[in-house]
C-alpha atoms as a PDB file:
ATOM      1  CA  UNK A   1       5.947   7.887 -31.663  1.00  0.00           C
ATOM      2  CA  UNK A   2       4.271   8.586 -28.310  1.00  0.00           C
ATOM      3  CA  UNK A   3       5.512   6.933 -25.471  1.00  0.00           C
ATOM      4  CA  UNK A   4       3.470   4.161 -23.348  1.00  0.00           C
ATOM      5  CA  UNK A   5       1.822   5.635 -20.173  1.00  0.00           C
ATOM      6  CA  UNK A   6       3.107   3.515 -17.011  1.00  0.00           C
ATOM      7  CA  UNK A   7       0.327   1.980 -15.356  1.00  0.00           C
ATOM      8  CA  UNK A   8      -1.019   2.582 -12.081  1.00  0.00           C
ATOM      9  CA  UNK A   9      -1.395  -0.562  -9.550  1.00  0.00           C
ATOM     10  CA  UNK A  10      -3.732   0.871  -6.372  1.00  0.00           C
ATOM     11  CA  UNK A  11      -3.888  -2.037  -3.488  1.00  0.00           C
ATOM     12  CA  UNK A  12      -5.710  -1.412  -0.117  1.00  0.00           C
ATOM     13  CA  UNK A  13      -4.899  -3.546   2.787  1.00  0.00           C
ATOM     14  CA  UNK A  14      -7.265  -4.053   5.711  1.00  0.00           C
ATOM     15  CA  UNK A  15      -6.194  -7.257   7.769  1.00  0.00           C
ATOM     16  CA  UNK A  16      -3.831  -7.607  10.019  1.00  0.00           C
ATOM     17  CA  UNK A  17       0.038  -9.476   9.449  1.00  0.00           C
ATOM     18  CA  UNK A  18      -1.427 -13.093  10.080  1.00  0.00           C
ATOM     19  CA  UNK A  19      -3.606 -13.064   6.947  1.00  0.00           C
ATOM     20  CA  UNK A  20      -2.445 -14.573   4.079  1.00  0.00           C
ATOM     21  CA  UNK A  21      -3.523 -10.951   2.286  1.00  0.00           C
ATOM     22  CA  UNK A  22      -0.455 -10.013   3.113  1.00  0.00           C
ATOM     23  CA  UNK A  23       1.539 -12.120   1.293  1.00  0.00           C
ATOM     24  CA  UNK A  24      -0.262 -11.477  -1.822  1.00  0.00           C
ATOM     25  CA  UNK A  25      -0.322  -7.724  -1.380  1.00  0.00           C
ATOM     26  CA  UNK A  26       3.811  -8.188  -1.168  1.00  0.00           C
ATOM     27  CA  UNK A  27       3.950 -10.634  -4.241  1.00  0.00           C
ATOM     28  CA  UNK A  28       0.887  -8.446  -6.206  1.00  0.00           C
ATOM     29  CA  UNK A  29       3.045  -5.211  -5.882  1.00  0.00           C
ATOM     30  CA  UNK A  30       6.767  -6.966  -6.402  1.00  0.00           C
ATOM     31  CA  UNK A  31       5.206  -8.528  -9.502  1.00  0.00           C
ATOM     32  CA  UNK A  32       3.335  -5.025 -10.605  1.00  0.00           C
ATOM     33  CA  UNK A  33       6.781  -3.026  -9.493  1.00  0.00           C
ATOM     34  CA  UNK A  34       9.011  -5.640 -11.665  1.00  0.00           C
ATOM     35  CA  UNK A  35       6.081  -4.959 -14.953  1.00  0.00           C
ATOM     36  CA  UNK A  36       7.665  -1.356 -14.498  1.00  0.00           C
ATOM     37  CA  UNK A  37       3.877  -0.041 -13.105  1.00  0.00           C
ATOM     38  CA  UNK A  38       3.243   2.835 -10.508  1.00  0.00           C
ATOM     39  CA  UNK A  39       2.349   1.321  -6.683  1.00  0.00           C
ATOM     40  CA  UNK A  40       0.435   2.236  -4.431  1.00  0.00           C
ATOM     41  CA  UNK A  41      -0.584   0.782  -1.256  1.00  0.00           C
ATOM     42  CA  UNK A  42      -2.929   1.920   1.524  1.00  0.00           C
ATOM     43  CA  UNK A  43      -3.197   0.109   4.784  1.00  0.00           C
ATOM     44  CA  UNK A  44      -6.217   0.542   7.332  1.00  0.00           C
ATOM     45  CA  UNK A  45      -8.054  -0.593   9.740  1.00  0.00           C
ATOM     46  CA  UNK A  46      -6.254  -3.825  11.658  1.00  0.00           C
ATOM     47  CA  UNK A  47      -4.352  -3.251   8.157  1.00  0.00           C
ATOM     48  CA  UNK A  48      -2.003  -0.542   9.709  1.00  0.00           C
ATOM     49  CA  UNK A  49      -0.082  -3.927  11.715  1.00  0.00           C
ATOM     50  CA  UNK A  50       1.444  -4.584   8.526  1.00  0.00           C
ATOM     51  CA  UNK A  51       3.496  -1.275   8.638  1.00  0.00           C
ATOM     52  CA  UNK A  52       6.034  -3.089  10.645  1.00  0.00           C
ATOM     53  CA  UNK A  53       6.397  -6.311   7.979  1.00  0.00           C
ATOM     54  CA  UNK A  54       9.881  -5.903   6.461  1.00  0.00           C
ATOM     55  CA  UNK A  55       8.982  -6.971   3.052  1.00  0.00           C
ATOM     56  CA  UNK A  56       6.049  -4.601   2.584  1.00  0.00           C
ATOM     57  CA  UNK A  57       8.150  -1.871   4.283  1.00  0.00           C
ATOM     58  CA  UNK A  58      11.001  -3.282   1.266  1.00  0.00           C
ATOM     59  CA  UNK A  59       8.922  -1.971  -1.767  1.00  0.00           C
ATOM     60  CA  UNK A  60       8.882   1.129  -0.619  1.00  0.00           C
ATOM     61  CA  UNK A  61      12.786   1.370  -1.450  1.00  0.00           C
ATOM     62  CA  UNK A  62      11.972  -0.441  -5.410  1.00  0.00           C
ATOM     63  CA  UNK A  63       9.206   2.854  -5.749  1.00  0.00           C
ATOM     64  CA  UNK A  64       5.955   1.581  -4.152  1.00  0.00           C
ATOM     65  CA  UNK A  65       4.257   4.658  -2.423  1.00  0.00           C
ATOM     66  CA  UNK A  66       2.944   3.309   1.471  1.00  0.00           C
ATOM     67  CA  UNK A  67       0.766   5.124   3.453  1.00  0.00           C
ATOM     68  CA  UNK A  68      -2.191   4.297   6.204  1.00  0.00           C
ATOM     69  CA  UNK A  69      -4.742   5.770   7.962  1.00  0.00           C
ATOM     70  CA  UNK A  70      -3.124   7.836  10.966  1.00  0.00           C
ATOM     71  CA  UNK A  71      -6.387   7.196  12.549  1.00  0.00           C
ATOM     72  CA  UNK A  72      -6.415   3.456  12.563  1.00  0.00           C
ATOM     73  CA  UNK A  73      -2.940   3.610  13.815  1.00  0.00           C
ATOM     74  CA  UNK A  74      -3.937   6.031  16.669  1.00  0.00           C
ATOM     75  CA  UNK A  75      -6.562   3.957  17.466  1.00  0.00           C
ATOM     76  CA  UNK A  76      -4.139   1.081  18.155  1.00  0.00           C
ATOM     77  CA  UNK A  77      -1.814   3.023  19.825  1.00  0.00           C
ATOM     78  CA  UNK A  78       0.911   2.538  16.862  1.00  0.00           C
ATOM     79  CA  UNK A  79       3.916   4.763  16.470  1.00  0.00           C
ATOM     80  CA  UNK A  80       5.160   6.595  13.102  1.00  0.00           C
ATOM     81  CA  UNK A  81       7.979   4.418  11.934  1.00  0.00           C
ATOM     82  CA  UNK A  82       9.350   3.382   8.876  1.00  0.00           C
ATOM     83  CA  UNK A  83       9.032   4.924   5.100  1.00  0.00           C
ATOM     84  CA  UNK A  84       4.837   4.871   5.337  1.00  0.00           C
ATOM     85  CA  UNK A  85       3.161   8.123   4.880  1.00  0.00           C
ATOM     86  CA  UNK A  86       0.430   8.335   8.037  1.00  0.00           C
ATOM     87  CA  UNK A  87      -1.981   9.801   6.120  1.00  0.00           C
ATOM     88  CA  UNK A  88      -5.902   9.995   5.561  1.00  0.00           C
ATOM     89  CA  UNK A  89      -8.890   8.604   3.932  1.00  0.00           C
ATOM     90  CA  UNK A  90      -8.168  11.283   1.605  1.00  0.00           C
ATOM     91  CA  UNK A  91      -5.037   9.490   0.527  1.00  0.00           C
ATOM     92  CA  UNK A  92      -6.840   6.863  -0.027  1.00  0.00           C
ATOM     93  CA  UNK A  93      -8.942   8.747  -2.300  1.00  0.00           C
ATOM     94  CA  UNK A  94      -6.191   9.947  -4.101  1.00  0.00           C
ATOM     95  CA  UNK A  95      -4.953   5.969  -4.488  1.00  0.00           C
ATOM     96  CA  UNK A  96      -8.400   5.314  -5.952  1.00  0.00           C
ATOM     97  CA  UNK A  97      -8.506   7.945  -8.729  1.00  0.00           C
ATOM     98  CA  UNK A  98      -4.987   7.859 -10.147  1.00  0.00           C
ATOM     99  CA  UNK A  99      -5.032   3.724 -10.264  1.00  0.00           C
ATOM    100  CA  UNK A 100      -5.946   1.843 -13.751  1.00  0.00           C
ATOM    101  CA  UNK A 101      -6.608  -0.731 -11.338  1.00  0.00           C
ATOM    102  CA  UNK A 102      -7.374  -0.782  -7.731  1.00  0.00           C
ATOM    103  CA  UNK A 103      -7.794  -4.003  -5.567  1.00  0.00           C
ATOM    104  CA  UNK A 104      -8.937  -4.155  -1.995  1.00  0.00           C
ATOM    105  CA  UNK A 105      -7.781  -7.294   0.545  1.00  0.00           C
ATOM    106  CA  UNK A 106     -10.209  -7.122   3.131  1.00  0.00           C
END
């Protein structure tokens, strides 16, 4: 019998902590995380705010994979911190082609 390939759950956030987007990214990926799929979650633009919310910075321990665009954080003057890769668009990329499903909160 061949075993079940785990799914792949790609989010991108772009708004910053204030938007109820982030709330749902959180619950999306605890939910997706808890259905024993792959995470991934990509902030940018006034998205890379959220790389200090506790909670989103908490999946990261239960397996989600976090990472942002070092760019948009340079931008707004943010410092490396936390278990978020500060990557590129190029991760982002990467997010895009391994997900079954992607979903963008913009």
């Amino acid at each position: 019998m061949a075993e079940k390939k785990k799914g792949k759950l790609g989010l991108m956030l772009t708004t910053s902590t204030e938007s109820e987007n982030t709330h749902t990214v959180i619950k999306l990926a605890e939910a997706a995380l808890e259905e024993g799929l792959e995470v991934s979650i990509f902030l940018m633009c006034d998205g890379v705010y959220n790389m200090s919310v506790e909670p989103l910075n908490a999946l990261a321990e239960r397996g989600a994979r976090l990472s942002l665009c070092a760019h948009n954080a340079d931008e707004r003057k943010l410092e490396k911190k936390g278990p978020i890769l500060f990557g590129s668009q190029y991760d982002l990329a990467d997010i895009v082609a391994e997900s079954d499903s992607f979903l963008a909160f913009n």
